[in-house]
Protein backbone atom coordinates (compact mmCIF):
# COMPACT_ATOMS: atom_id res chain seq x y z
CA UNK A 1 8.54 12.42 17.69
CA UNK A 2 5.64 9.62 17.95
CA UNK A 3 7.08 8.20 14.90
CA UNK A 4 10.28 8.30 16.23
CA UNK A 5 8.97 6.73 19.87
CA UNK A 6 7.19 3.25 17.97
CA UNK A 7 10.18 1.76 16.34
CA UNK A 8 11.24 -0.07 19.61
CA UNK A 9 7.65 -1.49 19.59
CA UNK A 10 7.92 -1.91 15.71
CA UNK A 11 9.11 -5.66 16.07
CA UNK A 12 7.75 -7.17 18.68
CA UNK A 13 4.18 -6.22 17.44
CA UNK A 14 4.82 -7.58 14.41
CA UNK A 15 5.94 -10.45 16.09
CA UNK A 16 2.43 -11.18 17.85
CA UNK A 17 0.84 -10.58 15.10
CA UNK A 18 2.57 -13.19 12.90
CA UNK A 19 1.64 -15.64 16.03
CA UNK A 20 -2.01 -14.62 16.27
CA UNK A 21 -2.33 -16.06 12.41
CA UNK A 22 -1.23 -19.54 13.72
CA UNK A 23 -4.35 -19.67 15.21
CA UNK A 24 -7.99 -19.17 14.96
CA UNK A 25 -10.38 -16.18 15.66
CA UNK A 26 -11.04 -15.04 18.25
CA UNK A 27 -10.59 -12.70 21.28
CA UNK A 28 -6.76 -14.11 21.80
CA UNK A 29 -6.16 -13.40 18.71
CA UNK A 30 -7.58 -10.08 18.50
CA UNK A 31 -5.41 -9.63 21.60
CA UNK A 32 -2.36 -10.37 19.90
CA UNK A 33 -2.65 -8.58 17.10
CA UNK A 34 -3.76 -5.41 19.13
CA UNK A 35 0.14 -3.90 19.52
CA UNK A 36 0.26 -4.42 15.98
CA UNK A 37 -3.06 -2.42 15.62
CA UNK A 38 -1.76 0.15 18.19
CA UNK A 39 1.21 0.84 15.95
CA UNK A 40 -0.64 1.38 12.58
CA UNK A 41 -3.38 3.73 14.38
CA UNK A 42 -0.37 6.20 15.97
CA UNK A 43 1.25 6.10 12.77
CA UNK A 44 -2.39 7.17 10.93
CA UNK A 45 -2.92 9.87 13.85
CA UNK A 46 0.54 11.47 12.54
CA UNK A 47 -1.11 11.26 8.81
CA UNK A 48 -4.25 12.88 9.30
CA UNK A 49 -2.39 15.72 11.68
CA UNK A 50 0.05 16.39 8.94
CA UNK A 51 -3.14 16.37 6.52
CA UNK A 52 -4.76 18.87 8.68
CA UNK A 53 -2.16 21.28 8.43
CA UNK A 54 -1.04 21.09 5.11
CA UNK A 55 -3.92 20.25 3.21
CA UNK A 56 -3.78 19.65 -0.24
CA UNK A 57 -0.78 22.27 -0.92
CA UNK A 58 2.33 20.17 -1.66
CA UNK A 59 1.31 16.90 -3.41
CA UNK A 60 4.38 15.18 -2.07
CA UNK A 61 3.53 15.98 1.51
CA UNK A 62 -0.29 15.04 1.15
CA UNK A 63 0.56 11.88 -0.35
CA UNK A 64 3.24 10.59 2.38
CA UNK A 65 0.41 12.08 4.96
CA UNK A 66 -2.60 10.26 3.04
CA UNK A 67 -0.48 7.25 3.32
CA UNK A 68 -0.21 7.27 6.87
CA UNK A 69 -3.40 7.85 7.53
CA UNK A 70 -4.77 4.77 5.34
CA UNK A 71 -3.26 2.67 7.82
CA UNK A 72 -5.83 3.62 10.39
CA UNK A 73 -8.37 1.41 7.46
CA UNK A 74 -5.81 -1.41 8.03
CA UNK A 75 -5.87 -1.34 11.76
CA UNK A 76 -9.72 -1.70 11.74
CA UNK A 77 -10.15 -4.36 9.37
CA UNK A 78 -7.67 -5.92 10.98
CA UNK A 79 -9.32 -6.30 14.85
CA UNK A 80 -12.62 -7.49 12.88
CA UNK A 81 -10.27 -9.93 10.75
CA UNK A 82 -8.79 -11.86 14.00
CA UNK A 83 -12.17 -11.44 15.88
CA UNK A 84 -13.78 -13.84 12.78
CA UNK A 85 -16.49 -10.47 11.66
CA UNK A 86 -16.57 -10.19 8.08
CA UNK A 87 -18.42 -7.12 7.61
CA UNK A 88 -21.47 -6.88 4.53
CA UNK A 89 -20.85 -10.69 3.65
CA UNK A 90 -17.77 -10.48 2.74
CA UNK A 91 -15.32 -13.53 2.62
CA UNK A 92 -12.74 -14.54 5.05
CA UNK A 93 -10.40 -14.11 2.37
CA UNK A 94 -11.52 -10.77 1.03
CA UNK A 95 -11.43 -9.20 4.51
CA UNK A 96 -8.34 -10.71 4.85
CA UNK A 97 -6.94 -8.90 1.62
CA UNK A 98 -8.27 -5.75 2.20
CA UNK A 99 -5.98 -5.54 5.51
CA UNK A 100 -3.28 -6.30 2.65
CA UNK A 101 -4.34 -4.03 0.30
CA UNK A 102 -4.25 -0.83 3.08
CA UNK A 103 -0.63 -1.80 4.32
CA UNK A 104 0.74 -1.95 0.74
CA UNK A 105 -1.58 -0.06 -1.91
CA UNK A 106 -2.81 2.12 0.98
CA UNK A 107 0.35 2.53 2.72
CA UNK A 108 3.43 1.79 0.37
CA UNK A 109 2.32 2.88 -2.58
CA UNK A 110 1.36 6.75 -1.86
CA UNK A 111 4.49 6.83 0.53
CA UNK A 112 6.69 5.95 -2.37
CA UNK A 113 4.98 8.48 -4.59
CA UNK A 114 5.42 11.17 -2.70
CA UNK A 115 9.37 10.03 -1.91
CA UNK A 116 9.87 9.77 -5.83
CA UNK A 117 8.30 13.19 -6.39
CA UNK A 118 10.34 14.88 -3.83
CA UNK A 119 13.66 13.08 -4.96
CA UNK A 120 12.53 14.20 -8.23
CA UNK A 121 12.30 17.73 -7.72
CA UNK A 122 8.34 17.97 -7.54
CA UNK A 123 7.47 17.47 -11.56
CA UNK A 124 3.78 18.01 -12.33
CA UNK A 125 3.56 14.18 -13.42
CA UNK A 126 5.04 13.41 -10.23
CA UNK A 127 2.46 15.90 -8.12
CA UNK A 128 -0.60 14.27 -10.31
CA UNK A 129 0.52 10.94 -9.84
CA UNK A 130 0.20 11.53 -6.00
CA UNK A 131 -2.91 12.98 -5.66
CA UNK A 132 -4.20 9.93 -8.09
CA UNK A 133 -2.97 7.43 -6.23
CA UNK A 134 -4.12 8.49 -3.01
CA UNK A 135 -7.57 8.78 -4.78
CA UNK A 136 -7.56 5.32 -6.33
CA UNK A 137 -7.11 2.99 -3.22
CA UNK A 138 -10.37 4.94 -1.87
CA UNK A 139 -12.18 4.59 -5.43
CA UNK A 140 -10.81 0.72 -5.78
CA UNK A 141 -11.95 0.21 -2.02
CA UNK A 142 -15.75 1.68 -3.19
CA UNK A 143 -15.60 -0.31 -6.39
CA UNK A 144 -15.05 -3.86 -4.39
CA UNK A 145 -18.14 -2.83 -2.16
CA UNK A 146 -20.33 -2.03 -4.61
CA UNK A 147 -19.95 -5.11 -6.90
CA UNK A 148 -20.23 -6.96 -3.05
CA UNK A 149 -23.30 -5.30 -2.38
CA UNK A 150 -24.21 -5.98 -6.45
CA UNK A 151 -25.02 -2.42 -6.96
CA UNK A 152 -22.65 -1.95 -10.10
CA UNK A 153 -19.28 -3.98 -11.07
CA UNK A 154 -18.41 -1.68 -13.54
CA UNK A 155 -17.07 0.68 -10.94
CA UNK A 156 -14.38 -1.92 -9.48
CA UNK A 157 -13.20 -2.36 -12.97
CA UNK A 158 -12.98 1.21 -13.84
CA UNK A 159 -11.13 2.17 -10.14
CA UNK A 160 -8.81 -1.28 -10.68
CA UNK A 161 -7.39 0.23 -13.97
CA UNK A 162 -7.21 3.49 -12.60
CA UNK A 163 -5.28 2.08 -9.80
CA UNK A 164 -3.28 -0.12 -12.50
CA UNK A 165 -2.23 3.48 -14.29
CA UNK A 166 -1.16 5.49 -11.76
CA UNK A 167 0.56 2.96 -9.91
CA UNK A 168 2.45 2.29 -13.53
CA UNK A 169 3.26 6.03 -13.11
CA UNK A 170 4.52 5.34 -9.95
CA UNK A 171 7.06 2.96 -11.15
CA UNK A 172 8.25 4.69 -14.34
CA UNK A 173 9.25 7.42 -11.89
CA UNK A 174 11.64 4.91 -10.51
CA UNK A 175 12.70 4.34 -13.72
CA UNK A 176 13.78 7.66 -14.19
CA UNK A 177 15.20 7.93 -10.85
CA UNK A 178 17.68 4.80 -11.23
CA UNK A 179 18.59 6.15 -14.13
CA UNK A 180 18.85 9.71 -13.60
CA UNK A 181 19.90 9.82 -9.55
CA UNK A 182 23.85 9.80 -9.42
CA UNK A 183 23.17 6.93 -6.52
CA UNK A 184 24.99 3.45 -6.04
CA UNK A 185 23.87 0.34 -8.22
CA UNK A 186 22.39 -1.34 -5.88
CA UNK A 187 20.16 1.08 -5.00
CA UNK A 188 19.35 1.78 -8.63
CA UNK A 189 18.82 -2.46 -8.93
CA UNK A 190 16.25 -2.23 -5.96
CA UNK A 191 14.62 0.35 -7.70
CA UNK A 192 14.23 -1.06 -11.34
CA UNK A 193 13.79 -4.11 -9.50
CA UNK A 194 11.03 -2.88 -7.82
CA UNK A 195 9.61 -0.81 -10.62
CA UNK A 196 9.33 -4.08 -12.29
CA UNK A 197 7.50 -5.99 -10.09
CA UNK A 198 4.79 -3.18 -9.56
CA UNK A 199 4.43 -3.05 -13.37
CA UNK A 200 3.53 -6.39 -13.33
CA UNK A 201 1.30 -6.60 -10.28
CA UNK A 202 -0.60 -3.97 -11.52
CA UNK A 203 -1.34 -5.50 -15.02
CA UNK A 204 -2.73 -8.79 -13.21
CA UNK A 205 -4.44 -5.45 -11.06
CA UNK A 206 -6.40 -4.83 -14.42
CA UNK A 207 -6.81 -8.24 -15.99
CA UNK A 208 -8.37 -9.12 -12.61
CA UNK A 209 -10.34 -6.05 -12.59
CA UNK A 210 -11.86 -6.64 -16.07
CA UNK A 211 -13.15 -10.38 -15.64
CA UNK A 212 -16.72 -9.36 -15.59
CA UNK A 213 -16.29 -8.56 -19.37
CA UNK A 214 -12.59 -10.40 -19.83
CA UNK A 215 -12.19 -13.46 -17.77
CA UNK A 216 -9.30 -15.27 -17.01
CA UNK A 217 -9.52 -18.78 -16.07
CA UNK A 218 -6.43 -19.30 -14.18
CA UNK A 219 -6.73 -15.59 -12.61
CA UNK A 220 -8.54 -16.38 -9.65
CA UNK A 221 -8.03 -14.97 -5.83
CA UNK A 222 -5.59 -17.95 -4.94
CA UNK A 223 -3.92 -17.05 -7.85
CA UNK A 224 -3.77 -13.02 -7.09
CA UNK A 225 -2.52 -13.55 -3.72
CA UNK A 226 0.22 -15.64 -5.31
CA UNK A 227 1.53 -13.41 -7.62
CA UNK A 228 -0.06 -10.22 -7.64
CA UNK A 229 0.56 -9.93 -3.98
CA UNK A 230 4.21 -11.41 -4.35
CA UNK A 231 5.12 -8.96 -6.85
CA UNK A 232 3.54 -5.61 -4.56
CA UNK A 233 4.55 -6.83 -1.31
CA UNK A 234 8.25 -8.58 -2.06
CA UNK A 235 8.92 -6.99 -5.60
CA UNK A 236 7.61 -3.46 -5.09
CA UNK A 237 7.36 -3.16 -1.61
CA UNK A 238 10.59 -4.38 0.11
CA UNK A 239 12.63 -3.54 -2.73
CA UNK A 240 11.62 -0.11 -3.25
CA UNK A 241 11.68 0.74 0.20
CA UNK A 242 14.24 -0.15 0.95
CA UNK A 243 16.09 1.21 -1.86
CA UNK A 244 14.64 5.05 -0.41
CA UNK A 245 16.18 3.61 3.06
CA UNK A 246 19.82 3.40 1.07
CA UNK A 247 19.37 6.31 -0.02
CA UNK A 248 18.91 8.42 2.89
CA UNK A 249 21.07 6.63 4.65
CA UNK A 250 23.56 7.83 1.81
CA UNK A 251 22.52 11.49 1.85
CA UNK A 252 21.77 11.78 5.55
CA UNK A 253 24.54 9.44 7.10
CA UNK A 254 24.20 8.66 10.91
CA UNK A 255 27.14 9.75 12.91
């Protein structure tokens, strides 16, 4: 029902919150992006509920629930973000990717886990990948502080390739399920589409990862944002959900 009750407020939060970027920090806009923060908090508060009840017990479940509630990382960073705080040092543009990073690794990427499991009939794979992807966008989060705090960069390498792997998972099971699902072709080109994209986000996931022993010149954060985060948030993210849209829509039609 709460999920139900925010998608009339859906837009026009996202609205202010495009408009508070088109200007500086500060308390108006913190103020703006607040409904947008209000949203992404309500939709966590579902998450962790559902986690409370079900627990770890159905992998599919957990994930779509851990996704949810990941948001709630988003909102924060996202009030310090447009109030200019950049917590332990970090960069403008770090903080800045890190509300990214928990609205489509945090978010996206466990939701359409746990959608491809279910659709999938609830494989073991598919129940492993979830519970591994909901782990790596914590462990990924950890390894970024730590080489921050210059404790140990060997950790953000390790959790970026984990991340890198399971996400891979994550897209060969939309593979299988454009191939496999007896579903219309465009929904199976959103989803190879998409399954695409996120393999190739997720290598530059890695490369960038490794450049404490592997660096590439030309792979630098301006660079990341441009294609790494075109290929999760356009590629992976819009495509593949809305190919799952499509296909509800299919098998549950509105009347």
């Amino acid at each position: 029902m709460i999920l139900q009750g925010l998608k009339p407020y859906q837009l026009p939060a996202a609205m202010l919150l495009s408009m508070s970027f088109y200007m500086g920090n500060g308390w108006l806009a913190m103020l703006l992006a607040m409904p947008w923060f209000g949203v992404l908090m309500a939709v966590a508060v579902v998450g962790l509920v559902q986690l409370k009840r079900s627990g770890w017990g159905t992998a599919s479940l957990f994930s779509l629930s851990a996704s949810m509630a990941y948001l709630a990382v988003a909102g924060v960073w996202l009030v310090l973000e447009r109030m200019g705080i950049y917590p332990l040092g970090f960069s403008p543009d770090i903080v800045f990717l890190t509300i990214v990073h928990f609205h489509y690794a945090g978010f996206v990427l466990p939701l359409l886990a746990g959608l491809a499991t279910r659709r999938l009939g609830q494989p073991i794979y598919g129940q492993i990948l979830c519970y591994f992807t909901v782990a790596a966008v914590g462990l990924l989060a950890v390894g970024i502080t730590l080489t921050r705090l210059g404790i140990d960069a060997d950790w953000e390498m390790a959790s970026a390739w984990l991340m890198a792997l399971t996400a891979s998972g994550v897209a060969l099971m939309h593979f299988k399920l454009a191939l496999l699902e007896k579903i219309s072709l465009i929904i199976k080109l959103l989803w190879l589409c998409s399954a695409m994209a996120l393999l190739g986000g997720m290598l530059l996931a890695g490369l960038y990862g490794s450049r404490f022993i592997a660096p590439i010149a030309w792979l630098d954060i301006p660079m990341m944002r441009a294609l790494h985060g075109t290929l999760n948030a356009v590629g992976f993210g819009l495509l593949g959900v809305l190919g799952h849209y499509l296909f509800l829509d299919k098998a549950f039609p509105k009347h």
